[in-house]
Protein backbone atom coordinates (compact mmCIF):
# COMPACT_ATOMS: atom_id res chain seq x y z
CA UNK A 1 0.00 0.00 0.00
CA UNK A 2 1.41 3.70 -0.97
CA UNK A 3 2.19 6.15 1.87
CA UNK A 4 0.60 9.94 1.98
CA UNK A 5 3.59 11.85 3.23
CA UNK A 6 2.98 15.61 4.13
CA UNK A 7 5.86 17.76 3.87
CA UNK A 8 5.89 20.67 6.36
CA UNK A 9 7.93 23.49 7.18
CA UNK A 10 8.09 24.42 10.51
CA UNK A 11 10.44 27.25 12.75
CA UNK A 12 11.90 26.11 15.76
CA UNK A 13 9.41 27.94 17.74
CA UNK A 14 6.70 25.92 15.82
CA UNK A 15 5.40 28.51 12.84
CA UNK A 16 4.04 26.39 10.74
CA UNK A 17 2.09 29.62 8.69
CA UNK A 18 3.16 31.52 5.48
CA UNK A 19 6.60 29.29 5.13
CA UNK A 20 7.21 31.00 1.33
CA UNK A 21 7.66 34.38 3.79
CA UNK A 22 10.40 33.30 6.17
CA UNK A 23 11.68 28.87 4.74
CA UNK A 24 13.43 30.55 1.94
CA UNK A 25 15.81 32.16 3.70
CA UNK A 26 17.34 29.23 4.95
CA UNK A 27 17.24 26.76 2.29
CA UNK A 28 20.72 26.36 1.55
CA UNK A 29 21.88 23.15 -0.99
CA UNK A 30 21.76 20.63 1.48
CA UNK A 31 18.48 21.64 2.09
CA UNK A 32 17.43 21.69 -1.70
CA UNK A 33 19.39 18.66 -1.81
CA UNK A 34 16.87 16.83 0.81
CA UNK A 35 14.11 18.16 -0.96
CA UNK A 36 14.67 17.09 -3.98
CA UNK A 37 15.16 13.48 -2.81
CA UNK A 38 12.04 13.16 -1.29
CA UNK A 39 10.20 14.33 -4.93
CA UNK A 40 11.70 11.62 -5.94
CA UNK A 41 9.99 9.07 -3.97
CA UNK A 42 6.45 10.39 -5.15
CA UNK A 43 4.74 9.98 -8.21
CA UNK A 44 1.19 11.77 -7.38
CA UNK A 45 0.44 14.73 -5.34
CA UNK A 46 -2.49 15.20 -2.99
CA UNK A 47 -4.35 18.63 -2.24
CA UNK A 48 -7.35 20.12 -0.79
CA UNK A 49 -8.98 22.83 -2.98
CA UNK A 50 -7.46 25.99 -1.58
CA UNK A 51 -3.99 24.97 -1.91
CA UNK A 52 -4.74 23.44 -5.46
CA UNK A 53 -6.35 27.09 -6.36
CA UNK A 54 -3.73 28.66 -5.09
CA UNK A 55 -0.89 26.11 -6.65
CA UNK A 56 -2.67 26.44 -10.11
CA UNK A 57 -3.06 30.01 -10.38
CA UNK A 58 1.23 30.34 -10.12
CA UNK A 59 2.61 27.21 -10.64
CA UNK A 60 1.35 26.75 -14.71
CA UNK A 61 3.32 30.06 -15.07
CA UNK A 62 6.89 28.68 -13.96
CA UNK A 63 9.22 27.16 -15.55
CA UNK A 64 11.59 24.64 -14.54
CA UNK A 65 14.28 27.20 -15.56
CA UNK A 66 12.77 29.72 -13.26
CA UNK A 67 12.20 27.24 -10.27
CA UNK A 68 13.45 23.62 -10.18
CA UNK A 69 10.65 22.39 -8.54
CA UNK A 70 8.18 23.60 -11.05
CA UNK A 71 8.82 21.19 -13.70
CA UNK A 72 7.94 18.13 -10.61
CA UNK A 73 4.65 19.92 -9.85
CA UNK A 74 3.72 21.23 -13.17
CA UNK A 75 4.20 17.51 -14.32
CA UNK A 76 2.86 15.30 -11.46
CA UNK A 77 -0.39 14.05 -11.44
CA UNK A 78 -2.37 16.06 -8.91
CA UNK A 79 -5.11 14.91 -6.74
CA UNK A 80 -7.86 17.52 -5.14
CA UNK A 81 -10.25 16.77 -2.22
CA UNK A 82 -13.48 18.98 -3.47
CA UNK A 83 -16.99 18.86 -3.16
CA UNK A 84 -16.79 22.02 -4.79
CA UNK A 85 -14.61 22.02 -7.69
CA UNK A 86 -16.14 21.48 -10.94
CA UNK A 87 -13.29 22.21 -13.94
CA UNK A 88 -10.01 22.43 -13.81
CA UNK A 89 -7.15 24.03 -15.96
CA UNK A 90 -4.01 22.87 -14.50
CA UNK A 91 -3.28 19.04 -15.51
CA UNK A 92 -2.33 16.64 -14.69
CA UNK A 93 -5.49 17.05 -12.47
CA UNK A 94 -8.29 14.22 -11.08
CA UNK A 95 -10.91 16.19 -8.74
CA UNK A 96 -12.33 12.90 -6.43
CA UNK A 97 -15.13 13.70 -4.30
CA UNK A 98 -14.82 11.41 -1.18
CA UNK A 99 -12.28 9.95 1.26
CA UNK A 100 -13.15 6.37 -0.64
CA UNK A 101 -11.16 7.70 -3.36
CA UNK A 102 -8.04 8.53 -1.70
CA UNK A 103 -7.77 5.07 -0.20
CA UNK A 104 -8.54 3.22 -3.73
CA UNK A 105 -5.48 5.46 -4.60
CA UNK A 106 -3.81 4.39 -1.89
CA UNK A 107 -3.64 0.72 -3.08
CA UNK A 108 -2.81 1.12 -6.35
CA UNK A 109 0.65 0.51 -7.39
CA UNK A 110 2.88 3.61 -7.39
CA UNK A 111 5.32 5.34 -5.51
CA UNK A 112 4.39 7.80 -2.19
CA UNK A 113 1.42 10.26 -2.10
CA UNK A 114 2.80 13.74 -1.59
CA UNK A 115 0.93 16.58 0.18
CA UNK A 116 3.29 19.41 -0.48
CA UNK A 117 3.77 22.17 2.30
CA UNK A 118 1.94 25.27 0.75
């Protein structure tokens, strides 16, 4: 069975909010180095709504040149938790209504599940 695995950054005094306002900073290439491992592990990438309207409305606009992990989530299949969501742009993209369909994902064969830290 495939693993979800949440990637989160967090401060040492446990802010957990905003991370694209203070993470940066800090990411050095050992850091990027870690990172990048860990995409490589995953094969599908799990999101609720917000964060997928929020990925989609910057990510399709970046380029691998521009950011190295743009080309990963640009390409990735993405999968959004919405009752809500109707149509979407951004692909690869399945919208899945229901916690039923996250655990038939879960046994199919693949690598991890990511939920990426937004």
């Amino acid at each position: 069975m495939r693993k979800i695995v949440a990637g989160v950054f967090v401060s040492l005094d446990g802010v957990t909010e905003s991370p694209e306002t203070w993470a940066m900073q800090f990411h050095d290439d050992d850091v990027i180095q870690t990172l990048a491992g860990g995409l490589e592990r995953k094969d599908t990438l799990l999101l609720g709504r917000r964060t997928f309207e929020d990925f989609a409305a910057y990510w399709p606009n970046v380029s691998a040149d521009d950011d190295p992990f743009a080309g990963f989530i640009n390409d990735t299949p993405k999968v959004v938790v919405s009752t809500t969501l109707r149509e979407v742009d951004w692909q690869p993209t399945t919208v899945v209504r229901d916690l039923d369909a996250i655990r038939e994902l879960k046994e199919k064969p693949g690598k991890d599940i990511g939920i990426p830290a937004a």
